[in-house]
Protein backbone atom coordinates (compact mmCIF):
# COMPACT_ATOMS: atom_id res chain seq x y z
CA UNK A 1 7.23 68.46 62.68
CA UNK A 2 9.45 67.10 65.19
CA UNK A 3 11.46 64.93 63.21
CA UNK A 4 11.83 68.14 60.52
CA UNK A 5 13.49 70.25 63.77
CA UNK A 6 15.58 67.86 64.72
CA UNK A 7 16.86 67.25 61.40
CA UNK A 8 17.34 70.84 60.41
CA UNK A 9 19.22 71.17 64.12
CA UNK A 10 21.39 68.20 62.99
CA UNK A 11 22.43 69.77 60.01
CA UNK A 12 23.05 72.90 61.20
CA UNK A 13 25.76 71.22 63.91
CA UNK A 14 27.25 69.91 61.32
CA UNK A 15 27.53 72.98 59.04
CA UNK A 16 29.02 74.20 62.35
CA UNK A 17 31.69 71.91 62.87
CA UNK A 18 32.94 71.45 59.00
CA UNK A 19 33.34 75.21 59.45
CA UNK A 20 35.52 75.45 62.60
CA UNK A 21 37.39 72.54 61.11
CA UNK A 22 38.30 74.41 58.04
CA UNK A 23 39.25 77.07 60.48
CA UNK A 24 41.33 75.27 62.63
CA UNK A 25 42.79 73.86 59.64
CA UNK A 26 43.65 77.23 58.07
CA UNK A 27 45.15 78.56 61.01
CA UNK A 28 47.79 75.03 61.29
CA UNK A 29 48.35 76.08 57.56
CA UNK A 30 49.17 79.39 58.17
CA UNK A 31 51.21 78.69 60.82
CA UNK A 32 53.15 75.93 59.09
CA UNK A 33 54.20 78.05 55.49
CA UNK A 34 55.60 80.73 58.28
CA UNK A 35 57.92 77.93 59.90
CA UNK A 36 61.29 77.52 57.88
CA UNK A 37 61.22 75.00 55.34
CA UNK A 38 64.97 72.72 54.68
CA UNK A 39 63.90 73.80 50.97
CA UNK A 40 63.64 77.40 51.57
CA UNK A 41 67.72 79.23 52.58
CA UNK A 42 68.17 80.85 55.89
CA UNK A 43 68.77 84.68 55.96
CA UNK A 44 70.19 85.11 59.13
CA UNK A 45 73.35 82.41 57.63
CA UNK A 46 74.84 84.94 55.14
CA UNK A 47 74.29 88.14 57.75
CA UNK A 48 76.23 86.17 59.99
CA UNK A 49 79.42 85.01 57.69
CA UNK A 50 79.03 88.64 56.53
CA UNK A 51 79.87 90.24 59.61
CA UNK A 52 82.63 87.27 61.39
CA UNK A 53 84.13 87.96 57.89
CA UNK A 54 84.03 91.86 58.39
CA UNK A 55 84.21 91.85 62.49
CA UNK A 56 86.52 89.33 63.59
CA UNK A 57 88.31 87.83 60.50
CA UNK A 58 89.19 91.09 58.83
CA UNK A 59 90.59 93.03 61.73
CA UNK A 60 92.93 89.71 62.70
CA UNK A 61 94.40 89.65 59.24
CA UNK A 62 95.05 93.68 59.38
CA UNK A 63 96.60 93.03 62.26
CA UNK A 64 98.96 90.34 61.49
CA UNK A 65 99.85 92.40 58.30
CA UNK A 66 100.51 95.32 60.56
CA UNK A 67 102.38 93.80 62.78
CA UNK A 68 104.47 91.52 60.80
CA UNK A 69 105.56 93.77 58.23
CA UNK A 70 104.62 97.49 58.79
CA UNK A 71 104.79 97.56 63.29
CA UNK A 72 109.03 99.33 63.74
CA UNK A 73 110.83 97.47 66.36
CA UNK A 74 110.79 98.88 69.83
CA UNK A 75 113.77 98.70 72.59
CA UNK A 76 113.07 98.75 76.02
CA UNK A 77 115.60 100.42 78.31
CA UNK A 78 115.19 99.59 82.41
CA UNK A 79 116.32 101.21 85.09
CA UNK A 80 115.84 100.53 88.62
CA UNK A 81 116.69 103.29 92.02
CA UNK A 82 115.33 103.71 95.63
CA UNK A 83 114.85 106.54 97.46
CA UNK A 84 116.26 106.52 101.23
CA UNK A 85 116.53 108.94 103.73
CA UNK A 86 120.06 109.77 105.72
CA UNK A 87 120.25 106.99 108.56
CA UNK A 88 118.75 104.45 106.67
CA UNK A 89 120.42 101.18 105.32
CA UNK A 90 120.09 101.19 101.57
CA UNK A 91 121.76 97.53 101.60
CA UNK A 92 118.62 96.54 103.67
CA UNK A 93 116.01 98.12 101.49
CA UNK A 94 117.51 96.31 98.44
CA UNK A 95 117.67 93.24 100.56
CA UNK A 96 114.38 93.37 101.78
CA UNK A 97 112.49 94.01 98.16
CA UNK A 98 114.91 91.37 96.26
CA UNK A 99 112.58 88.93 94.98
CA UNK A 100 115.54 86.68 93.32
CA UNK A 101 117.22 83.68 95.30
CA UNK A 102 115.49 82.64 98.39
CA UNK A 103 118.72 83.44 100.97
CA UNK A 104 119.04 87.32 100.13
CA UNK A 105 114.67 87.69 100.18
CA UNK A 106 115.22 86.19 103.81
CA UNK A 107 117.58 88.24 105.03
CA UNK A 108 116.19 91.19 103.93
CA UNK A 109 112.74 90.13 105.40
CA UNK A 110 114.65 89.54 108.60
CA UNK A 111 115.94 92.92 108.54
CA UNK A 112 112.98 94.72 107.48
CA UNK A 113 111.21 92.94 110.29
CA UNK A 114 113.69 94.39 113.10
CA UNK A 115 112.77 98.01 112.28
CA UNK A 116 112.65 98.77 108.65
CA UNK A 117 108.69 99.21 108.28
CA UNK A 118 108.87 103.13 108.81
CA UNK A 119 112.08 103.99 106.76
CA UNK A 120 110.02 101.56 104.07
CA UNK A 121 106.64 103.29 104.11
CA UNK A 122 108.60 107.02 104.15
CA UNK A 123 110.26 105.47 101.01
CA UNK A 124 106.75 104.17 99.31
CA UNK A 125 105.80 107.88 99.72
CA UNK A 126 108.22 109.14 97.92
CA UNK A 127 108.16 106.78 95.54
CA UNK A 128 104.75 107.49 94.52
CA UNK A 129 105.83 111.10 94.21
CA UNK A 130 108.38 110.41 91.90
CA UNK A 131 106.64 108.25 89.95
CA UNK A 132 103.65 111.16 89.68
CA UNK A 133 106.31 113.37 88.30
CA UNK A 134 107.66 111.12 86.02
CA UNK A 135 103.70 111.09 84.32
CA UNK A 136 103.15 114.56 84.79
CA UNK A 137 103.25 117.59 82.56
CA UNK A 138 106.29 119.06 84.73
CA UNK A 139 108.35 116.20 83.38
CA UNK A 140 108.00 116.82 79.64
CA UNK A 141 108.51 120.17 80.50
CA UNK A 142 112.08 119.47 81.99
CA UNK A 143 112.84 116.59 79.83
CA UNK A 144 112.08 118.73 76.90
CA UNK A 145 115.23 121.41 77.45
CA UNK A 146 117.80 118.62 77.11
CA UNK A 147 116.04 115.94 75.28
CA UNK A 148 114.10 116.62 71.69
CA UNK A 149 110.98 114.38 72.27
CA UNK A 150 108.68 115.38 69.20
CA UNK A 151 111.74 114.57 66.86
CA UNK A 152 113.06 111.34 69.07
CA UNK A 153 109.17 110.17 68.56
CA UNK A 154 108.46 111.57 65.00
CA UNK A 155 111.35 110.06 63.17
CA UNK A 156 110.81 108.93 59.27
CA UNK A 157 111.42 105.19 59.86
CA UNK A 158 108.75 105.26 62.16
CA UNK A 159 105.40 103.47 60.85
CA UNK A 160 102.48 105.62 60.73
CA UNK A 161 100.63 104.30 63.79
CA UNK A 162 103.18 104.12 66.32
CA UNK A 163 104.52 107.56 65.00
CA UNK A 164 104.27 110.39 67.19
CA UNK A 165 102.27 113.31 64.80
CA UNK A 166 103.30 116.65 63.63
CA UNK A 167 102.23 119.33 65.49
CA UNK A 168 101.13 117.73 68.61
CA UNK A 169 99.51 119.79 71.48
CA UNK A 170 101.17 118.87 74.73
CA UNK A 171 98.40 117.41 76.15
CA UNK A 172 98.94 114.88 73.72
CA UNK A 173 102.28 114.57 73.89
CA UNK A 174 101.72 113.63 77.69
CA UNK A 175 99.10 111.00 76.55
CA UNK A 176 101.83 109.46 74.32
CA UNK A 177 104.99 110.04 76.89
CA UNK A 178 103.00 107.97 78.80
CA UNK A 179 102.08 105.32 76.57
CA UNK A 180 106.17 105.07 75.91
CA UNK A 181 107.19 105.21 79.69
CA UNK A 182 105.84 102.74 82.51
CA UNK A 183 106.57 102.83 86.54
CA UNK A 184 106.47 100.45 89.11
CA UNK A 185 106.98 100.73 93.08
CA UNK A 186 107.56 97.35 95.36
CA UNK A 187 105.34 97.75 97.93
CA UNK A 188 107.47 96.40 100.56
CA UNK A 189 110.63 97.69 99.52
CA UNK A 190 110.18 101.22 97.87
CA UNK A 191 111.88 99.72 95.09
CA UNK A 192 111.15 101.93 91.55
CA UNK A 193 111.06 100.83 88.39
CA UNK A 194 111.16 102.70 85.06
CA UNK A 195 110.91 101.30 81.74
CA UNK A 196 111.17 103.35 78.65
CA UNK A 197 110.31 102.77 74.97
CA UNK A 198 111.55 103.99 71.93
CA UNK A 199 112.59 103.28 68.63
CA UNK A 200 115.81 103.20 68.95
CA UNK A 201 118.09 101.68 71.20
CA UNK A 202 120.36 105.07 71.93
CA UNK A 203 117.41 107.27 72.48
CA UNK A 204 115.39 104.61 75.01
CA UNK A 205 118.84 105.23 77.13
CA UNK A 206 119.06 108.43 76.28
CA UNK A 207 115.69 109.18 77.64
CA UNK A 208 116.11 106.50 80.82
CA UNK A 209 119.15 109.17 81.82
CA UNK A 210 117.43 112.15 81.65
CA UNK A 211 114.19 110.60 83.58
CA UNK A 212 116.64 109.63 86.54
CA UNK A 213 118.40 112.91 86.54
CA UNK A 214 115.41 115.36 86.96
CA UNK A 215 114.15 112.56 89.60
CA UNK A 216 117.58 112.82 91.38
CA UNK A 217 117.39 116.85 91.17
CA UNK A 218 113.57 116.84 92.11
CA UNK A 219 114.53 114.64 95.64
CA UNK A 220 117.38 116.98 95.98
CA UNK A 221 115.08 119.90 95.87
CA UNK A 222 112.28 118.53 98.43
CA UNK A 223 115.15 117.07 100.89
CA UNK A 224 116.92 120.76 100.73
CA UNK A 225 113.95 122.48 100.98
CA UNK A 226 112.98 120.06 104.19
CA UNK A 227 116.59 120.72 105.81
CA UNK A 228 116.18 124.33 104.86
CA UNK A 229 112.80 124.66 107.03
CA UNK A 230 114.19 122.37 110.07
CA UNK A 231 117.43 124.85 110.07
CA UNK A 232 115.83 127.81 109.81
CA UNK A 233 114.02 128.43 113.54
CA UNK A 234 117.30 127.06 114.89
CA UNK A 235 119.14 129.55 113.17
CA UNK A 236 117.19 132.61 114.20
CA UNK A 237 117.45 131.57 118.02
CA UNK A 238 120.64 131.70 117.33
CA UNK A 239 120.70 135.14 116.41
CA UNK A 240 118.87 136.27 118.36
CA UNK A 241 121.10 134.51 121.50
CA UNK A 242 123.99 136.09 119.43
CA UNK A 243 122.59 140.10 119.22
CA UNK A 244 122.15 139.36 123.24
CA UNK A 245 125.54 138.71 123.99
CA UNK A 246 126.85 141.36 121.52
CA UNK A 247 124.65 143.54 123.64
CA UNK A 248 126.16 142.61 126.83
CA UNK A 249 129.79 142.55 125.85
CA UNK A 250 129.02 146.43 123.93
CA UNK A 251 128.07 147.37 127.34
CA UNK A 252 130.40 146.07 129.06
CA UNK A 253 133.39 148.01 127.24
CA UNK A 254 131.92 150.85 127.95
CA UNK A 255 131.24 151.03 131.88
CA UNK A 256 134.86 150.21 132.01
CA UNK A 257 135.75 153.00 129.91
CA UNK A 258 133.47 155.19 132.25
CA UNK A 259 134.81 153.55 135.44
CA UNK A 260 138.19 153.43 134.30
CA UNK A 261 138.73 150.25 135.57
CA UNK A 262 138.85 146.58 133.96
CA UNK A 263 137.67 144.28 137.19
CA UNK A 264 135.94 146.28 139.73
CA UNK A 265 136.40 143.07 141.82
CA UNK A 266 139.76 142.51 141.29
CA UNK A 267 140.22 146.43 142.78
CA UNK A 268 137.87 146.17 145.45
CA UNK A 269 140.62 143.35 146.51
CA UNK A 270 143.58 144.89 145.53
CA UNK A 271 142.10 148.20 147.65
CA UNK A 272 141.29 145.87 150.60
CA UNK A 273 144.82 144.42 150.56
CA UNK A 274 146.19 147.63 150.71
CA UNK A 275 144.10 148.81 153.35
CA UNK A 276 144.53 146.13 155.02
CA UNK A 277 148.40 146.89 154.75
CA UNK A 278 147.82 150.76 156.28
CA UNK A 279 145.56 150.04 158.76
CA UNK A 280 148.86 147.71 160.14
CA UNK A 281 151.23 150.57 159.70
CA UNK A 282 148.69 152.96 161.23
CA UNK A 283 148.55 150.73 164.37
CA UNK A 284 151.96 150.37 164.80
CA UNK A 285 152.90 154.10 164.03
CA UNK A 286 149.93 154.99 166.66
CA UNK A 287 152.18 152.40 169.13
CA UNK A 288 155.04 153.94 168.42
CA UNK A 289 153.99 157.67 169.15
CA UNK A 290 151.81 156.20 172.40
CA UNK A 291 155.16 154.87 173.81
CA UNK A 292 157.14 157.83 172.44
CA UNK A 293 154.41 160.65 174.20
CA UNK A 294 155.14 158.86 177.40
CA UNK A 295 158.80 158.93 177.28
CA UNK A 296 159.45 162.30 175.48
CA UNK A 297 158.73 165.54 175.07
CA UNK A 298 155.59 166.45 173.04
CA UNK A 299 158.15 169.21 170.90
CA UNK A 300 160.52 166.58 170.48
CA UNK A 301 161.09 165.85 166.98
CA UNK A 302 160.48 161.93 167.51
CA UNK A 303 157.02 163.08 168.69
CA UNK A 304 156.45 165.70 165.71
CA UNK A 305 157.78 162.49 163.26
CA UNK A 306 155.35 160.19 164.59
CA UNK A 307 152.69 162.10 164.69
CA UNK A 308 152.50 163.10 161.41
CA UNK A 309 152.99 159.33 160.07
CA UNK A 310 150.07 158.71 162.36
CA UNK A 311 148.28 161.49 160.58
CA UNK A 312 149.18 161.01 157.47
CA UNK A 313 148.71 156.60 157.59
CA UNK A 314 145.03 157.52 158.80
CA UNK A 315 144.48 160.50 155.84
CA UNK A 316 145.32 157.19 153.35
CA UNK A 317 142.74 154.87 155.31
CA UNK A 318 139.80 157.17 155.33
CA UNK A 319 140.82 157.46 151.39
CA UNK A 320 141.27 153.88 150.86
CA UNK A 321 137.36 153.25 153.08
CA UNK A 322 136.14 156.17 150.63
CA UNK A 323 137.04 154.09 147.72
CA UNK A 324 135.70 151.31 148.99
CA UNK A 325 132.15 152.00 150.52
CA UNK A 326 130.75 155.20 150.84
CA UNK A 327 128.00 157.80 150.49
CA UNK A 328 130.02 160.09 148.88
CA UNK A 329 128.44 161.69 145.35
CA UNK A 330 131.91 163.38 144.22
CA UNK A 331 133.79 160.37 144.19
CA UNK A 332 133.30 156.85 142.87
CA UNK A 333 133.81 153.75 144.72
CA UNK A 334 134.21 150.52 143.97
CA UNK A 335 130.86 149.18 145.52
CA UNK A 336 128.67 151.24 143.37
CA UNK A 337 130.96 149.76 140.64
CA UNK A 338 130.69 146.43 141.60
CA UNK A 339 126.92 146.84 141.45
CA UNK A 340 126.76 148.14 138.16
CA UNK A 341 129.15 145.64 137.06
CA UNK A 342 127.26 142.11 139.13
CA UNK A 343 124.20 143.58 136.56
CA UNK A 344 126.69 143.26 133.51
CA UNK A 345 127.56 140.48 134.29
CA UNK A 346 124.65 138.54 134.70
CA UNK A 347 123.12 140.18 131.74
CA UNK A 348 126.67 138.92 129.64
CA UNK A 349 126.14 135.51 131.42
CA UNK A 350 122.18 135.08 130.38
CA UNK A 351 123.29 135.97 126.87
CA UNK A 352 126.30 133.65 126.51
CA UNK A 353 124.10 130.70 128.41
CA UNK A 354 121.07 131.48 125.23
CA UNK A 355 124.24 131.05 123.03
CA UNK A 356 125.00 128.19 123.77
CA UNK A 357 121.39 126.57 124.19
CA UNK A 358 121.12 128.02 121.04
CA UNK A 359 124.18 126.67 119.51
CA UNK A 360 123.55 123.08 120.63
CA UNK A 361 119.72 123.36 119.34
CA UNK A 362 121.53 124.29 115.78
CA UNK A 363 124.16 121.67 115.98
CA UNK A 364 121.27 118.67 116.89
CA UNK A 365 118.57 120.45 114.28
CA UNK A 366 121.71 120.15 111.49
CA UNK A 367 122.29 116.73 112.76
CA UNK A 368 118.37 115.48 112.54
CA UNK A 369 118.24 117.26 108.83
CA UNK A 370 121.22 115.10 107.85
CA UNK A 371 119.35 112.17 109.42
CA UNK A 372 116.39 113.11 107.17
CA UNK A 373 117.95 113.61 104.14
CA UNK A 374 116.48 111.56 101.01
CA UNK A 375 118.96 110.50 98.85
CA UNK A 376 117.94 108.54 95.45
CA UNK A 377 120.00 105.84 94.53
CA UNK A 378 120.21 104.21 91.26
CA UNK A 379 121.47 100.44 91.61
CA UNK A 380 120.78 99.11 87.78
CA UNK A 381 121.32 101.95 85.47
CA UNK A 382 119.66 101.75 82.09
CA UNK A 383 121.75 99.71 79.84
CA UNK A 384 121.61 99.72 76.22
CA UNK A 385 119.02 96.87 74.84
CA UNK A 386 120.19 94.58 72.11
CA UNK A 387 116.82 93.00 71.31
CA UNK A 388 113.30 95.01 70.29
CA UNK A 389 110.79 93.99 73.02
CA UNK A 390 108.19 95.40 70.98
CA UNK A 391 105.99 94.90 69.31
CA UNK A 392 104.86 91.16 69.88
CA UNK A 393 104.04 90.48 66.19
CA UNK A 394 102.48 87.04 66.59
CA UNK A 395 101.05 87.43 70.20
CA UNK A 396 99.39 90.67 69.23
CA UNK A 397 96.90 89.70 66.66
CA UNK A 398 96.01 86.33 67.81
CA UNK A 399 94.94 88.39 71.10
CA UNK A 400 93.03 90.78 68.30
CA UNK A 401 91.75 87.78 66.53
CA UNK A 402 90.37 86.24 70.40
CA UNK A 403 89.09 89.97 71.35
CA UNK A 404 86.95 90.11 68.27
CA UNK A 405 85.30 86.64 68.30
CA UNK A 406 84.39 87.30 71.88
CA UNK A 407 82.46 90.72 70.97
CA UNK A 408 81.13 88.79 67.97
CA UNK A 409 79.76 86.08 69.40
CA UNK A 410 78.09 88.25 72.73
CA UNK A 411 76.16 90.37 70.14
CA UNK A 412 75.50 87.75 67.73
CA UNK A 413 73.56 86.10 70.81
CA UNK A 414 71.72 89.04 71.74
CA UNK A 415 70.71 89.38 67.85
CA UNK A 416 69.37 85.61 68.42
CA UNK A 417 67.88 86.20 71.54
CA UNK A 418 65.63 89.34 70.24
CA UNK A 419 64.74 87.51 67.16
CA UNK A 420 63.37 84.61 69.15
CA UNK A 421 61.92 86.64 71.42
CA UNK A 422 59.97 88.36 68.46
CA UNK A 423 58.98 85.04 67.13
CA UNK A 424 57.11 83.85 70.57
């Protein structure tokens, strides 16, 4: 009975392992008729000559084709200005942003160094305001009543792409001006730089013009406008200094119409003078007729003679005093008119003295707006170009053809990636 067991166990471990055998043994074959065979063709091969053919080939020779023999020539026209304010050197600014021959770059570093920094920042500024004109909306807007831009960018010999289409809104036409235009500011310098594209070489110049024109009348405008503001407090002090003094003169002409007199001083010293002159007379006449009483009869005509110079001398010194100084409300005298006329006087002094602070604060407020003028200053005007800088017709699609294979070959290797990543 034993021996029967053991046999039947015996068999039964062997029924057990020919079984897992054939299993393990399946499973390798399984495995094996999924891994690629050198007899059976890859798929992935074709799908990826397909699309290098369709992705990277393809759009290289369309673009060679394009621009070899359908891409119109394009002429660049340059132009080159700075933009300067009143007491600054232009000579150093263009010496100090040269960047051609080594002896000019130093001296304008030199010269930048001894106290151009500000004048060259103010001038970066504005160049960056020019230059956000030039892009702007405002610009086409301007160019547009002198120069015809739709039909300077829509002509027939133009090829389809570069072409400029019919019936373009304006927000377009902005997104294509400034495709055709380019800036540039130095840094250092404030140096500008516009370069303008078209399709031919008369209407890139053409163009170039008008651009520096409206930017010449656009600095015109802000430096006015800034000269306008700086003048304008200066010129209402002085106004107002001005209506004060015509005040005081308008009053003086007429107290001296009421007085009746032109310089209540110079009377007052003309009166004293003459007073001065009968009060002598008086004394001697009142000598004469104090020697004459003592000597002569009081009925004597010498007497009667002297005594009525005596009187009369003293009736013109009390009337001479009365015009001087004196409490007397019937007649005027010249110390009430000297007080009335001191007042005047200091009133027309004040006035003249805010006249001429005035005056001066004009005069250095005019010279300080001249000193902050901005001026721009073209020094290479746009010339006509000989030569079409554009379009580069070999340089162009090999940097297609380069452009393409890159994409290609990043998703191509993600593609691989996933695939193997499915496969684990």
């Amino acid at each position: 009975m034993e021996r029967g067991a053991s046999a039947a166990r015996s068999a039964a471990a062997r029924l057990r392992a020919g079984n897992l055998f054939r299993n393990r043994q399946q499973a390798v074959d399984a495995k094996v008729t999924y891994l690629p065979s050198e007899d059976v063709p890859q798929r992935e091969l074709p799908i990826r000559r397909i699309t290098f053919l369709a992705f990277v080939v393809l759009p290289a020779l369309l673009s060679l084709l394009y621009f070899t023999l359908l891409a119109t020539d394009q002429y660049t026209a340059e132009m080159r200005f700075v933009i300067r304010q009143g007491g600054q050197d232009g000579i150093r600014s263009l010496l100090s942003g040269s960047t051609g021959g080594g002896g000019a770059a130093n001296v304008g570093a030199m010269m930048s160094s001894l106290g151009g920094g500000s004048s060259a920042s103010t001038a970066t500024e504005d160049g960056h305001i020019v230059t956000s004109y030039i892009h702007s909306r405002a610009m086409i807007d301007d160019i547009s009543k002198t120069v015809g831009l739709r039909e300077l960018f829509a002509r027939p010999e133009i090829d389809f792409y570069a072409r400029l289409r019919d019936n373009t809104s304006a927000d377009d036409l902005l997104a294509y001006w400034n495709t055709m235009v380019g800036t540039g500011i130095d840094a250092t310098s404030g140096i500008i730089t516009v370069t303008v594209r078209a399709f031919r070489p008369e209407d890139a110049v053409l163009v170039a013009k008008a651009i520096q024109d409206l930017c010449e009348k656009l600095i015109n405008e802000i430096s006015g406008r800034a000269r306008q503001d700086a003048l304008r407090r200066a010129t209402e002090e002085v106004a107002r200094a001005q209506a004060m003094m015509t005040a005081a003169i308008g009053e003086m002409e007429r107290y001296r119409n009421e007085e009746g007199m032109i310089d209540p001083v110079q009377t007052a010293t003309e009166t004293g003078k003459l007073l001065t002159k009968v009060l002598t007379d008086q004394l001697a006449a009142e000598g004469q007729l104090f020697v004459a009483s003592r000597s002569l009869e009081a009925d004597s005509p010498t007497v009667r003679n002297l005594r009525s110079r005596v009187d009369t001398l003293r009736a013109q010194t009390a009337a001479l005093r009365s015009q001087l100084a004196g409490n007397s409300a019937e007649n005027r005298n010249v110390a009430g008119a000297l007080v009335k006329f001191e007042e005047i006087m200091v009133k027309q002094k004040v006035a003249e003295s805010l006249y001429s602070m005035a005056e001066s604060g004009l005069d250095r407020a005019r010279r300080t707006a001249e000193a902050r003028s901005t001026y721009l200053t073209p020094f290479v005007p746009p010339s006509l170009p000989e030569d079409p800088s554009y379009p580069k017709r070999l340089l162009f699609p090999l940097a297609i053809g380069v452009i393409c294979l890159v994409l290609w070959s990043i998703v191509t290797l993600i593609c691989a990636s996933v695939q193997d990543h499915r496969l684990r």
